[in-house]
C-alpha atoms as a PDB file:
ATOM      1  CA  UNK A   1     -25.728 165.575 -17.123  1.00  0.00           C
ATOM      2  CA  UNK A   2     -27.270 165.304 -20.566  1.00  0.00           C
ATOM      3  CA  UNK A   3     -26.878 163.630 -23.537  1.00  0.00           C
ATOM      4  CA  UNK A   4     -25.418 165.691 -27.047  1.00  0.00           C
ATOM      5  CA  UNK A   5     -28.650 164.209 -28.704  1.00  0.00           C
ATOM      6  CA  UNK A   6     -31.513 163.835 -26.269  1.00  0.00           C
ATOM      7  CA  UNK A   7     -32.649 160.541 -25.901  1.00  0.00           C
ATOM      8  CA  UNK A   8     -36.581 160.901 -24.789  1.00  0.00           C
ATOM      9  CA  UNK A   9     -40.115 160.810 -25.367  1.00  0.00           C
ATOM     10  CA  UNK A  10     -40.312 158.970 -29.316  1.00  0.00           C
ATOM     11  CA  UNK A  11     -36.886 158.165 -29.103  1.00  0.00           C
ATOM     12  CA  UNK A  12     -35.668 155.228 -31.658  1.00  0.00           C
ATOM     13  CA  UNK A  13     -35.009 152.411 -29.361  1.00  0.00           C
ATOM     14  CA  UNK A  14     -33.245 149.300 -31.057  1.00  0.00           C
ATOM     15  CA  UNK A  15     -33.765 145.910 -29.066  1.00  0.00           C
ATOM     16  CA  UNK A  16     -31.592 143.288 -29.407  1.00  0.00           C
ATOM     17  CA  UNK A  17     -30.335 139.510 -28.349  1.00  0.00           C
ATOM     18  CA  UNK A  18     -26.752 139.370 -28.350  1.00  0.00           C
ATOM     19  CA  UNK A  19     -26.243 136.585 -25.686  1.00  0.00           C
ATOM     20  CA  UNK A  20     -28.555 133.960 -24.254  1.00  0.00           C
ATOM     21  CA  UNK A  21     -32.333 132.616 -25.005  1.00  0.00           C
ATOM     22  CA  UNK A  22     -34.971 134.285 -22.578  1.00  0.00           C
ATOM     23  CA  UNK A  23     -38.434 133.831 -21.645  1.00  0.00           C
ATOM     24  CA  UNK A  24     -41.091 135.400 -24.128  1.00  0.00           C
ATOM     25  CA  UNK A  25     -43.350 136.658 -21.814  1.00  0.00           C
ATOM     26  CA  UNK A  26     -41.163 138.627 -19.222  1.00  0.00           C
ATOM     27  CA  UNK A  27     -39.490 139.878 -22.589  1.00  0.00           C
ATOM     28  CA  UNK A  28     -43.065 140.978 -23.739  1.00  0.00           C
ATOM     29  CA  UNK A  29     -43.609 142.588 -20.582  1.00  0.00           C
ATOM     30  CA  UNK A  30     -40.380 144.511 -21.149  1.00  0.00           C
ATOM     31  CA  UNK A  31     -41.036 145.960 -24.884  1.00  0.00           C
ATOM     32  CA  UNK A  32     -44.706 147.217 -23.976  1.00  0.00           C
ATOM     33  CA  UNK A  33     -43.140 149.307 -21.157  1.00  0.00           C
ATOM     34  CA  UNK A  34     -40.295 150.142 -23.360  1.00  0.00           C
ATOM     35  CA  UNK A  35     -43.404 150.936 -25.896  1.00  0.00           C
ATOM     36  CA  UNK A  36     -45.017 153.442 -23.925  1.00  0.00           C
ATOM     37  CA  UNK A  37     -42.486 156.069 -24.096  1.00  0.00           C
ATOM     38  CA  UNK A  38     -40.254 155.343 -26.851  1.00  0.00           C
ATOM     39  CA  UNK A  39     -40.336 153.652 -30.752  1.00  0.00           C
ATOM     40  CA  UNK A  40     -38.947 150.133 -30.086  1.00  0.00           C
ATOM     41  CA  UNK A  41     -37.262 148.340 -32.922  1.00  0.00           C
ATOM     42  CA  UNK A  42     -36.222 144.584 -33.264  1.00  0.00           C
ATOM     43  CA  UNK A  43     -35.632 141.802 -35.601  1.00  0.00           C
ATOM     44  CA  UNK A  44     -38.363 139.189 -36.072  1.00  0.00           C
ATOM     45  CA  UNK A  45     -35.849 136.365 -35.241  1.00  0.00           C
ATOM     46  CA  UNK A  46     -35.232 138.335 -31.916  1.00  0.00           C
ATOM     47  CA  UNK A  47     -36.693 134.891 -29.990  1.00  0.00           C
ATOM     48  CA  UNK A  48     -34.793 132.534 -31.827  1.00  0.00           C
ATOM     49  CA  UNK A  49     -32.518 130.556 -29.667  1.00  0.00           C
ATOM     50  CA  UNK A  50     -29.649 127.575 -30.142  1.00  0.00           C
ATOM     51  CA  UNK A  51     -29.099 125.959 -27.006  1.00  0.00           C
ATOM     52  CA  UNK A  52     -28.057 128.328 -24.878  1.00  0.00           C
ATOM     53  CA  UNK A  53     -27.727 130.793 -27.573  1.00  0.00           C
ATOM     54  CA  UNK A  54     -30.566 133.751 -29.003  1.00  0.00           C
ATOM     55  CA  UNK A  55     -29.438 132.010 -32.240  1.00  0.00           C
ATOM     56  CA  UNK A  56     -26.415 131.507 -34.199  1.00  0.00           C
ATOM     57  CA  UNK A  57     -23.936 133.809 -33.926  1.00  0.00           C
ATOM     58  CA  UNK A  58     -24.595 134.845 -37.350  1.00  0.00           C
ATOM     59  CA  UNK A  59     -27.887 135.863 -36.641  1.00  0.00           C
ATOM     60  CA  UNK A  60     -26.953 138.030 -33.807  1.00  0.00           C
ATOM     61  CA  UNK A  61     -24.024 139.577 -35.371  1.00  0.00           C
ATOM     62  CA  UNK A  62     -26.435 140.950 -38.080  1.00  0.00           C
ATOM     63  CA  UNK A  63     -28.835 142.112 -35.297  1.00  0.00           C
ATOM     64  CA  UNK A  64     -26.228 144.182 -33.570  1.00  0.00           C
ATOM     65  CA  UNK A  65     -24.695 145.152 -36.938  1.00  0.00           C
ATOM     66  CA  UNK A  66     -28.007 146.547 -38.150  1.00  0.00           C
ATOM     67  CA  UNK A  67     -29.105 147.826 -34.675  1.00  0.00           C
ATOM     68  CA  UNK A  68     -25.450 149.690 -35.132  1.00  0.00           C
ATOM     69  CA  UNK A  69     -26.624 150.953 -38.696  1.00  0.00           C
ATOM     70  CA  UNK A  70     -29.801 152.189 -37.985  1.00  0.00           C
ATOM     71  CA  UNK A  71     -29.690 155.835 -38.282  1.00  0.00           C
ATOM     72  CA  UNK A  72     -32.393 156.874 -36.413  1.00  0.00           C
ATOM     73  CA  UNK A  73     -31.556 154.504 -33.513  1.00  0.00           C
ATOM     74  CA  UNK A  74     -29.918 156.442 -30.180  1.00  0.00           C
ATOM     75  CA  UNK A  75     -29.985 153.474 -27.993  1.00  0.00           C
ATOM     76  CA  UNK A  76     -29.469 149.526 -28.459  1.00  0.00           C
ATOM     77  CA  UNK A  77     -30.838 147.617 -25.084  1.00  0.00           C
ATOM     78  CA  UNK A  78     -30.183 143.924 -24.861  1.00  0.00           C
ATOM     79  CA  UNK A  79     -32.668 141.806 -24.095  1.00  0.00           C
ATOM     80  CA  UNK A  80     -30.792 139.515 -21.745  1.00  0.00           C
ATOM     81  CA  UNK A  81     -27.730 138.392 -20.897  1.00  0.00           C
ATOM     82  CA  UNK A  82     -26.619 134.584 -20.416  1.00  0.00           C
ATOM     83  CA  UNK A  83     -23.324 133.522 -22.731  1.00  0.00           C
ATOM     84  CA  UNK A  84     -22.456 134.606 -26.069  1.00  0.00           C
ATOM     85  CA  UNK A  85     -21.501 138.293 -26.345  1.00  0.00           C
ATOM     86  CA  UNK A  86     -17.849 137.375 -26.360  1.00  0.00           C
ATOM     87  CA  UNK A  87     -18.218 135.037 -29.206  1.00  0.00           C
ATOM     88  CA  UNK A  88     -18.785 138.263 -31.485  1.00  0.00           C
ATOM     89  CA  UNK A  89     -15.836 140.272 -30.444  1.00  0.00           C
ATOM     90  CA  UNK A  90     -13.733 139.482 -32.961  1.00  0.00           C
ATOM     91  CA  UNK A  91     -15.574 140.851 -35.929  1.00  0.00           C
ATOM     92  CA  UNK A  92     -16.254 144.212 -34.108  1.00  0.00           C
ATOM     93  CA  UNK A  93     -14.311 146.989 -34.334  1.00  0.00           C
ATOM     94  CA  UNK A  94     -14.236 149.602 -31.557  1.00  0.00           C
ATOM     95  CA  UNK A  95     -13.451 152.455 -34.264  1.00  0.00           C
ATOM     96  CA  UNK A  96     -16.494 151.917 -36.221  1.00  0.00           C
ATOM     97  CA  UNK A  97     -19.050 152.132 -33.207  1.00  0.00           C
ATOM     98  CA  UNK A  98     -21.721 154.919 -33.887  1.00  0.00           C
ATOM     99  CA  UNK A  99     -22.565 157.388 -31.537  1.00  0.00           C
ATOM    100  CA  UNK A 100     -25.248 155.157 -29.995  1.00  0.00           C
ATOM    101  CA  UNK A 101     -25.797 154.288 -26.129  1.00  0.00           C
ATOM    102  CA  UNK A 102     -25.328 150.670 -25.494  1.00  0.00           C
ATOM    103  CA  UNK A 103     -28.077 148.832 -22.390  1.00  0.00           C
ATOM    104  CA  UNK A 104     -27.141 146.020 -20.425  1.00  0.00           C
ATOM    105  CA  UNK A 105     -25.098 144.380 -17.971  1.00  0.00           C
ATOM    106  CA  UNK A 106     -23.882 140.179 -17.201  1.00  0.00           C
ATOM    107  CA  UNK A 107     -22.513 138.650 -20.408  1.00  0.00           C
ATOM    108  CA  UNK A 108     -23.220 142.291 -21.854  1.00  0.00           C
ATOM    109  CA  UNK A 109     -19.565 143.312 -20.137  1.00  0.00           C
ATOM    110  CA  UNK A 110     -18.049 142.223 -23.022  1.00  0.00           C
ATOM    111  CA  UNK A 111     -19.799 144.669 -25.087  1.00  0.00           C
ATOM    112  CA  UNK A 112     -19.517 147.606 -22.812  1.00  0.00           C
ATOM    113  CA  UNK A 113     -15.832 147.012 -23.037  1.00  0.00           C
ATOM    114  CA  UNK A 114     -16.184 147.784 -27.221  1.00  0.00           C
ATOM    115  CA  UNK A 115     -18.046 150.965 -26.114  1.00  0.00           C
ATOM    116  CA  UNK A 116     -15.014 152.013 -23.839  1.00  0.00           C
ATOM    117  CA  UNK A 117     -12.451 151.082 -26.072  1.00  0.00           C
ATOM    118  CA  UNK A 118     -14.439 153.068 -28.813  1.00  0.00           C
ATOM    119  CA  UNK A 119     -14.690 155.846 -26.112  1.00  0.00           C
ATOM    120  CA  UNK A 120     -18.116 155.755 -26.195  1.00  0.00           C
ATOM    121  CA  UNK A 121     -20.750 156.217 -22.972  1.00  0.00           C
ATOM    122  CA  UNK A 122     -22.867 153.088 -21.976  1.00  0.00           C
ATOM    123  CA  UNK A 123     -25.157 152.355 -19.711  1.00  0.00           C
ATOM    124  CA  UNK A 124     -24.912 149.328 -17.120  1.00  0.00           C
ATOM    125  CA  UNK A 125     -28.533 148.659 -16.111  1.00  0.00           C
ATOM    126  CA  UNK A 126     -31.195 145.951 -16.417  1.00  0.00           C
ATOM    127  CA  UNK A 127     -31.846 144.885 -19.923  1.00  0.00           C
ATOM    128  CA  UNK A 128     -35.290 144.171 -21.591  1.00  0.00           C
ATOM    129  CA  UNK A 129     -36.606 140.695 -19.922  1.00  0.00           C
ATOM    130  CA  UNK A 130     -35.547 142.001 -16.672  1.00  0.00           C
ATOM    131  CA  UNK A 131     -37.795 145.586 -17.420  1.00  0.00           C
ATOM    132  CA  UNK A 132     -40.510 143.245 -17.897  1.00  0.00           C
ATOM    133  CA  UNK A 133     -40.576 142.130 -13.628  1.00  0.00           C
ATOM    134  CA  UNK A 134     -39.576 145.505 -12.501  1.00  0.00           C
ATOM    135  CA  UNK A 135     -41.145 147.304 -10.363  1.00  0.00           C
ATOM    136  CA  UNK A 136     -41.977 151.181 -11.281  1.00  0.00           C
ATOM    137  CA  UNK A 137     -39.564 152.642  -9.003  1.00  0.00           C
ATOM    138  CA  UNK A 138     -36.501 150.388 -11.221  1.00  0.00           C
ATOM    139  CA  UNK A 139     -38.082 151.333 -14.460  1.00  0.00           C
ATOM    140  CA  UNK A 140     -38.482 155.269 -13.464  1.00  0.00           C
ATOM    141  CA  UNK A 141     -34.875 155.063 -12.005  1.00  0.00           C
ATOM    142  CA  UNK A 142     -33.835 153.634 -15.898  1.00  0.00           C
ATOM    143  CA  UNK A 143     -35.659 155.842 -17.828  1.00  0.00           C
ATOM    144  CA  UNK A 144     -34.042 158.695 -15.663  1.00  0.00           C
ATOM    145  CA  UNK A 145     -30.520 157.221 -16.683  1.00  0.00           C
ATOM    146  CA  UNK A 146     -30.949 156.240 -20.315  1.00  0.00           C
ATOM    147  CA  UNK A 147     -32.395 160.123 -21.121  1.00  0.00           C
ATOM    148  CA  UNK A 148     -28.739 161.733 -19.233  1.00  0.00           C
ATOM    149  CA  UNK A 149     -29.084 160.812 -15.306  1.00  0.00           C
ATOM    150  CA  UNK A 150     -25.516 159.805 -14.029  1.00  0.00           C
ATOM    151  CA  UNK A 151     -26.808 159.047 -10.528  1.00  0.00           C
ATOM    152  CA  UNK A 152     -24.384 159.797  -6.944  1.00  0.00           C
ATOM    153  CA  UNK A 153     -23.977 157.228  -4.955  1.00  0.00           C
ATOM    154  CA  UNK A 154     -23.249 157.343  -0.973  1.00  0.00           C
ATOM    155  CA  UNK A 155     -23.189 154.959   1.772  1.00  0.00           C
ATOM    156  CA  UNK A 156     -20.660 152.813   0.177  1.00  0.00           C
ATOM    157  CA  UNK A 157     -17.797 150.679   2.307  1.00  0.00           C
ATOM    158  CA  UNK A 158     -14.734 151.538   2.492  1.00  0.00           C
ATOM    159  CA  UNK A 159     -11.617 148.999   1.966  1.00  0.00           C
ATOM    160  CA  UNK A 160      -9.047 151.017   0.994  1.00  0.00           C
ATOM    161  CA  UNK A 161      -9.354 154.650   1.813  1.00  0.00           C
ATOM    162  CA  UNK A 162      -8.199 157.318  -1.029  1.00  0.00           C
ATOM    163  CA  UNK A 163      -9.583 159.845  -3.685  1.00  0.00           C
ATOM    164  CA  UNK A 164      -9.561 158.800  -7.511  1.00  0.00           C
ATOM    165  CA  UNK A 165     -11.017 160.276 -10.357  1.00  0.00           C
ATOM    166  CA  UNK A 166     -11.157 158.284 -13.745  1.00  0.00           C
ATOM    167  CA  UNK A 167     -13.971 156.771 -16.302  1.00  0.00           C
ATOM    168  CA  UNK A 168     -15.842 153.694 -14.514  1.00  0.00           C
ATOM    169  CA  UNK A 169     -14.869 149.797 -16.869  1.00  0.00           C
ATOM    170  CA  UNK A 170     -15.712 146.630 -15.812  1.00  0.00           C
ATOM    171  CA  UNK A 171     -18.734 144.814 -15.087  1.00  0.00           C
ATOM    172  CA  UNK A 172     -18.997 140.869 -14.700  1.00  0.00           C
ATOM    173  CA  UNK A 173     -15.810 140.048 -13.051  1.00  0.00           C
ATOM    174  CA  UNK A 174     -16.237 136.339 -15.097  1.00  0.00           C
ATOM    175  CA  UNK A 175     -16.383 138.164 -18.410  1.00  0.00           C
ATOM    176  CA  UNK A 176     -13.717 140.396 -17.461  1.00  0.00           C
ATOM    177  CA  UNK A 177     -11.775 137.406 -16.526  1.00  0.00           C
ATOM    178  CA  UNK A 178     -12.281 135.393 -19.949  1.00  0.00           C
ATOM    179  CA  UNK A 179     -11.105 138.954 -21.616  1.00  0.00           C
ATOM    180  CA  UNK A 180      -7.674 138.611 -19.874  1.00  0.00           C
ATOM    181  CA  UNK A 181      -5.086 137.841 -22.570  1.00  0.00           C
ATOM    182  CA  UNK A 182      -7.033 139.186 -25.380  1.00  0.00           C
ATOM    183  CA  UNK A 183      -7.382 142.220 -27.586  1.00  0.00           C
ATOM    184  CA  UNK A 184     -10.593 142.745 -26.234  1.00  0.00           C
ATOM    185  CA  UNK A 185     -10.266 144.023 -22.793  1.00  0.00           C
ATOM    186  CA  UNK A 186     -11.203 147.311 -21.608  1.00  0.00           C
ATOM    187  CA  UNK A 187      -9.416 150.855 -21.411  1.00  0.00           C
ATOM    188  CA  UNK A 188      -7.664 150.327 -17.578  1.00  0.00           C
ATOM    189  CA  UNK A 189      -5.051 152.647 -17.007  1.00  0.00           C
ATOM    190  CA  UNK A 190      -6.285 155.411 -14.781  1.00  0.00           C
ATOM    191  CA  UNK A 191      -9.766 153.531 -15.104  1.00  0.00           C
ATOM    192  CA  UNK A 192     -12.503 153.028 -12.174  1.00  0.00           C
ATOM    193  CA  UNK A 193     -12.775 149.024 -12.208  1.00  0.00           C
ATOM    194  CA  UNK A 194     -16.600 148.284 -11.497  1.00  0.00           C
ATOM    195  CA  UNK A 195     -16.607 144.433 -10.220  1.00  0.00           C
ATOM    196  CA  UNK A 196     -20.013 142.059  -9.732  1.00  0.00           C
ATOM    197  CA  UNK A 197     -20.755 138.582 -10.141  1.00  0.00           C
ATOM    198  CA  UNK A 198     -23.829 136.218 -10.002  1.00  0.00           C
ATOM    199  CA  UNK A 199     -23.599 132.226  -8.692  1.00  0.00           C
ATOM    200  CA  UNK A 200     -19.993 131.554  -8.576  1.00  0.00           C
ATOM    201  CA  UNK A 201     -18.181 129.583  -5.669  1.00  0.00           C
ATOM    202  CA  UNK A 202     -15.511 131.928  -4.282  1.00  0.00           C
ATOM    203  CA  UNK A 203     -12.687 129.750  -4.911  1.00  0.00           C
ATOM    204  CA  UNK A 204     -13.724 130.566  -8.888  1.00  0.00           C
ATOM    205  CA  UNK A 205     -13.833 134.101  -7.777  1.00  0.00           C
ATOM    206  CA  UNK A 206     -10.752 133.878  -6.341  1.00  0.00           C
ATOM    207  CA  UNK A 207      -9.403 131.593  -9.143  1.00  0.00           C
ATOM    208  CA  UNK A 208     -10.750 135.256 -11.370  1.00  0.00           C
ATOM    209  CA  UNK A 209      -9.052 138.177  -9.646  1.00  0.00           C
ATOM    210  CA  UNK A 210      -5.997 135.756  -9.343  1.00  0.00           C
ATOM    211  CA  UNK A 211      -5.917 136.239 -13.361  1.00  0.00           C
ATOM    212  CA  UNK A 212      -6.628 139.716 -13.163  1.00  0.00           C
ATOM    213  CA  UNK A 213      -3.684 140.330 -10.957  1.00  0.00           C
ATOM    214  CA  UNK A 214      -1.204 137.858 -12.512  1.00  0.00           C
ATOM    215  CA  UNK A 215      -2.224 139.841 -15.780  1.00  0.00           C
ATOM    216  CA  UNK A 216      -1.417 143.518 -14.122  1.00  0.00           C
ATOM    217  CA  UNK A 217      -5.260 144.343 -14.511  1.00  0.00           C
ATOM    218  CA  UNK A 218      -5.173 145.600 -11.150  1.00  0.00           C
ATOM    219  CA  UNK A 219      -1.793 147.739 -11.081  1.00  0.00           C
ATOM    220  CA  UNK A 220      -3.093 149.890 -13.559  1.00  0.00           C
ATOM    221  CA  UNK A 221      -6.830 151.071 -12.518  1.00  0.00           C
ATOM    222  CA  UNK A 222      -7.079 154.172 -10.461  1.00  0.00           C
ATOM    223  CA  UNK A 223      -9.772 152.642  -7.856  1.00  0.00           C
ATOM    224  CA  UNK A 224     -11.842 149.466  -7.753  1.00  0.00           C
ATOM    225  CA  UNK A 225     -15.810 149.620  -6.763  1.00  0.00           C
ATOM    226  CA  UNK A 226     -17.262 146.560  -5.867  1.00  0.00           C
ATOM    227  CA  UNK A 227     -20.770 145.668  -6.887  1.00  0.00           C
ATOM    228  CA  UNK A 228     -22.986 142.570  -6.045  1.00  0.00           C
ATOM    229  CA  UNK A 229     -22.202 139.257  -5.507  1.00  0.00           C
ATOM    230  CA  UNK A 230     -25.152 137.289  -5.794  1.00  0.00           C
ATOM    231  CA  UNK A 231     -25.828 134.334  -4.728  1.00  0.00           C
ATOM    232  CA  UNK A 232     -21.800 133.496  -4.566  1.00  0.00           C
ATOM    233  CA  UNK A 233     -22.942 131.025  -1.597  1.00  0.00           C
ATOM    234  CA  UNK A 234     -19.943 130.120   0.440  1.00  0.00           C
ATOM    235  CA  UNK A 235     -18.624 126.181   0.058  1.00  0.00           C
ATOM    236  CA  UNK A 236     -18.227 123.358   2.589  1.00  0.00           C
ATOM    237  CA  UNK A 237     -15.282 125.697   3.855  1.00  0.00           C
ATOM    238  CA  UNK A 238     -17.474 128.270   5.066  1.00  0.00           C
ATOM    239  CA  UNK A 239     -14.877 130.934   2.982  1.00  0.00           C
ATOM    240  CA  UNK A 240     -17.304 133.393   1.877  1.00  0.00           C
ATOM    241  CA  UNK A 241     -17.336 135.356  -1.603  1.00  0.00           C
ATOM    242  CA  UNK A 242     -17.184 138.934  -0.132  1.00  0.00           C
ATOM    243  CA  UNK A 243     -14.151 137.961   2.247  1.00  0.00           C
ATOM    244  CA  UNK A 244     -12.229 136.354  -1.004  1.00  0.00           C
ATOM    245  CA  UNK A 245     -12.847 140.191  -2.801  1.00  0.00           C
ATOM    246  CA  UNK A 246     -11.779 141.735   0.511  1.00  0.00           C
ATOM    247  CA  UNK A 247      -8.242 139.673   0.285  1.00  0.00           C
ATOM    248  CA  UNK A 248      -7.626 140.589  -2.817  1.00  0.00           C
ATOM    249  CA  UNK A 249      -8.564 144.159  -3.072  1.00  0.00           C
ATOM    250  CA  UNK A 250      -8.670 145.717   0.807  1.00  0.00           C
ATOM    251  CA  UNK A 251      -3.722 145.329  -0.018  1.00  0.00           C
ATOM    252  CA  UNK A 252      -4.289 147.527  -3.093  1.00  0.00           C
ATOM    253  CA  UNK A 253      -3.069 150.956  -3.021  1.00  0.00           C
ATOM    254  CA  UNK A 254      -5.742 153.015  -4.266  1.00  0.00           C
ATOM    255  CA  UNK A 255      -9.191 153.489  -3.400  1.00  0.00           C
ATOM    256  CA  UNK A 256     -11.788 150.619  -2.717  1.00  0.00           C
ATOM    257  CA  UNK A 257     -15.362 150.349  -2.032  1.00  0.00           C
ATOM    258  CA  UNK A 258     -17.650 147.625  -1.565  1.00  0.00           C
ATOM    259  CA  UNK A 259     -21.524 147.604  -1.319  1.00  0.00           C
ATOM    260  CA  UNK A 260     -22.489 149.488  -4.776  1.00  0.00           C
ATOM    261  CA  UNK A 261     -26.473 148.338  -5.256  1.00  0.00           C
ATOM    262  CA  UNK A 262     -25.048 147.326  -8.896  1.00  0.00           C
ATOM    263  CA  UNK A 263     -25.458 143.581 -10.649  1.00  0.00           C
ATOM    264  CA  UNK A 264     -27.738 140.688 -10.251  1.00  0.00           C
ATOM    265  CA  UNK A 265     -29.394 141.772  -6.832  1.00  0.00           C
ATOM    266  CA  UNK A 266     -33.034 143.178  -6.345  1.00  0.00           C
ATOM    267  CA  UNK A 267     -32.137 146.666  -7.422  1.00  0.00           C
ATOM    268  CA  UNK A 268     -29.331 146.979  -9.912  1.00  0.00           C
ATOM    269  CA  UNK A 269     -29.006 150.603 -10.272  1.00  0.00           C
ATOM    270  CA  UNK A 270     -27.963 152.001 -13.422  1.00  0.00           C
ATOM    271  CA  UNK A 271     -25.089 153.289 -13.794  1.00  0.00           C
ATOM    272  CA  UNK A 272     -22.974 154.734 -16.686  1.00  0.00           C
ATOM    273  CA  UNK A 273     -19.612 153.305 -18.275  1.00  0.00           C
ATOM    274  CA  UNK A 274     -17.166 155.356 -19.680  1.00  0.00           C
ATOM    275  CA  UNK A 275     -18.059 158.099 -17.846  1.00  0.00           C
ATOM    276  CA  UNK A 276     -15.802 159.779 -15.369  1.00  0.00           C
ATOM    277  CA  UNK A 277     -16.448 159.806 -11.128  1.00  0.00           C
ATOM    278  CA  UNK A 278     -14.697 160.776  -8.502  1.00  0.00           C
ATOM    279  CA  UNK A 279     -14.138 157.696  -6.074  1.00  0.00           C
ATOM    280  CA  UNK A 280     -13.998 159.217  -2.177  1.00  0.00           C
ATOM    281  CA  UNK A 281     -13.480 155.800  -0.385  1.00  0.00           C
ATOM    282  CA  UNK A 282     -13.129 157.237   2.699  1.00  0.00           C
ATOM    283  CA  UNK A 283     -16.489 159.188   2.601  1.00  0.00           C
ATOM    284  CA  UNK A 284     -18.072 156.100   0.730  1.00  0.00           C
ATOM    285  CA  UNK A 285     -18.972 158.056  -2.239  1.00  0.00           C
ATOM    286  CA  UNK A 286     -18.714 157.896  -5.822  1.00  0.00           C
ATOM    287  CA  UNK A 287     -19.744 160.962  -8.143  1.00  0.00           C
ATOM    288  CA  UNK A 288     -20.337 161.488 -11.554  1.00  0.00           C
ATOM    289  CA  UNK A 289     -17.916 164.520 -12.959  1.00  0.00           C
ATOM    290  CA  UNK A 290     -19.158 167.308 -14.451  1.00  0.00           C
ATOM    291  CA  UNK A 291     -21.087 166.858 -18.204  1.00  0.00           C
ATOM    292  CA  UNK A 292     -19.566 163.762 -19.853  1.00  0.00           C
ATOM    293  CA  UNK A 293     -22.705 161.454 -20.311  1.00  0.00           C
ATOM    294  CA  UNK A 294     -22.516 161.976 -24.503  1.00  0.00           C
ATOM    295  CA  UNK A 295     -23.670 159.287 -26.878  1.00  0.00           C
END
């Protein structure tokens, strides 16, 4: 697969903080590897932070907005995640999006739900702090992605046995959750739902697909593929997180998988949004189709 305009060597990268304070130095760490292969571009005010904020929201609506309006830009990568991408929702319009690939994952769900809508390709993968830790065989495995590698995965667990083809939504089941209700949810019918989560109790996992299903989320995807659950330690009950997804998702009549190396874990694997796969539960599989990784 390969992008319509090749993202590469010099590419115009735009950086930006659309969510949650982060440490400097990890985030340092992350543009001078960035820096090495492609022209990085950010605000000055990239570091500012309000509570648990990169800033007011004003100041990271203009970031994105500019990031958005820069024409030489092909990619925007997030810095972190955290809180606050959903706060900005509301004075984005999925029309308007430029054909520019969007970095992140977490609290970036929200945005990669504006990409879909938009029908526009983005890419769920470790954002700039996190670049800053990894090791070489992460940050080979995300360069390979962000320049057109949609990745096959295999060895996957089977819940619900079936074929499905459809583009892959979702992300952070707790964003997805606080998108229930609103305009701002992502393209579902016929859809690959892509769940993960990072330190919540499984009762407030369970307390989220509940929601999803009382709001028909789940009646109208094609398949569901089940990322990480990190650190989702089990209560005084003993119930564990991955038995609460199991209850909810093993009944559904479509194809299921569990075990994707996708989220908050060790490895995250990138993986592309909006993109269509064919979902073999039964061989534990999920494919990329054919040539539709465009910006």
């Amino acid at each position: 697969m390969s992008h319509r305009r090749l993202i590469g060597p010099g590419a115009v990268v735009r950086v930006i903080a659309p969510s949650g304070p982060f440490d400097p130095e990890a985030f340092a760490a992350g543009l001078a590897f960035l820096r090495e292969r492609y022209e990085v571009r950010h605000r000055p005010d990239v570091l500012d932070r309000r509570g648990y904020l990169a800033g007011s929201d004003e100041r990271r609506l203009a970031e994105l907005r500019e990031a958005l309006a820069d024409p030489d830009a092909l990619a925007v990568v997030a810095a972190r995640g955290g809180y606050g991408a959903t706060r900005l929702l509301e004075h984005l319009d999925a029309a308007d999006l430029p054909p520019k690939v969007l970095v992140g994952f977490s609290d970036i769900t929200a945005l990669h739900a504006l990409w879909q809508r938009g029908g526009r390709p983005s890419l769920h993968a470790s954002m700039v702090a996190a670049l800053g830790r990894a090791d070489e065989v992460a940050r080979s495995a995300w360069v390979l992605a962000l320049e057109g590698g949609a990745a096959l995965f295999t060895g996957l667990r089977c819940w619900s046995p079936g074929v499905a083809t459809g583009p892959l939504v979702g992300g952070n089941l707790a964003v997805l959750a606080a998108l229930v209700g609103t305009p701002y949810a992502p393209p579902l019918d016929g859809s690959l739902l892509l769940l993960e989560d990072v330190g919540e109790r499984p009762y407030r996992l369970d307390r989220m697909l509940t929601s999803l299903r009382h709001a028909g989320w789940l009646d109208r995807v094609a398949g569901v593929v089940v990322g990480e659950l990190t650190d989702c330690r089990a209560g005084p009950d003993g119930v564990e997180a991955l038995a609460v997804l199991e209850e909810h998702l093993a009944r559904l009549p479509v194809p299921v998988v569990h075990a994707i190396p996708v989220g908050h874990g060790p490895r995250n694997a990138p993986i592309w949004m909006g993109v269509r796969y064919r979902l073999d539960a039964g061989a534990g599989s999920l494919t990329p189709i054919g040539d539709s990784v465009r910006p």
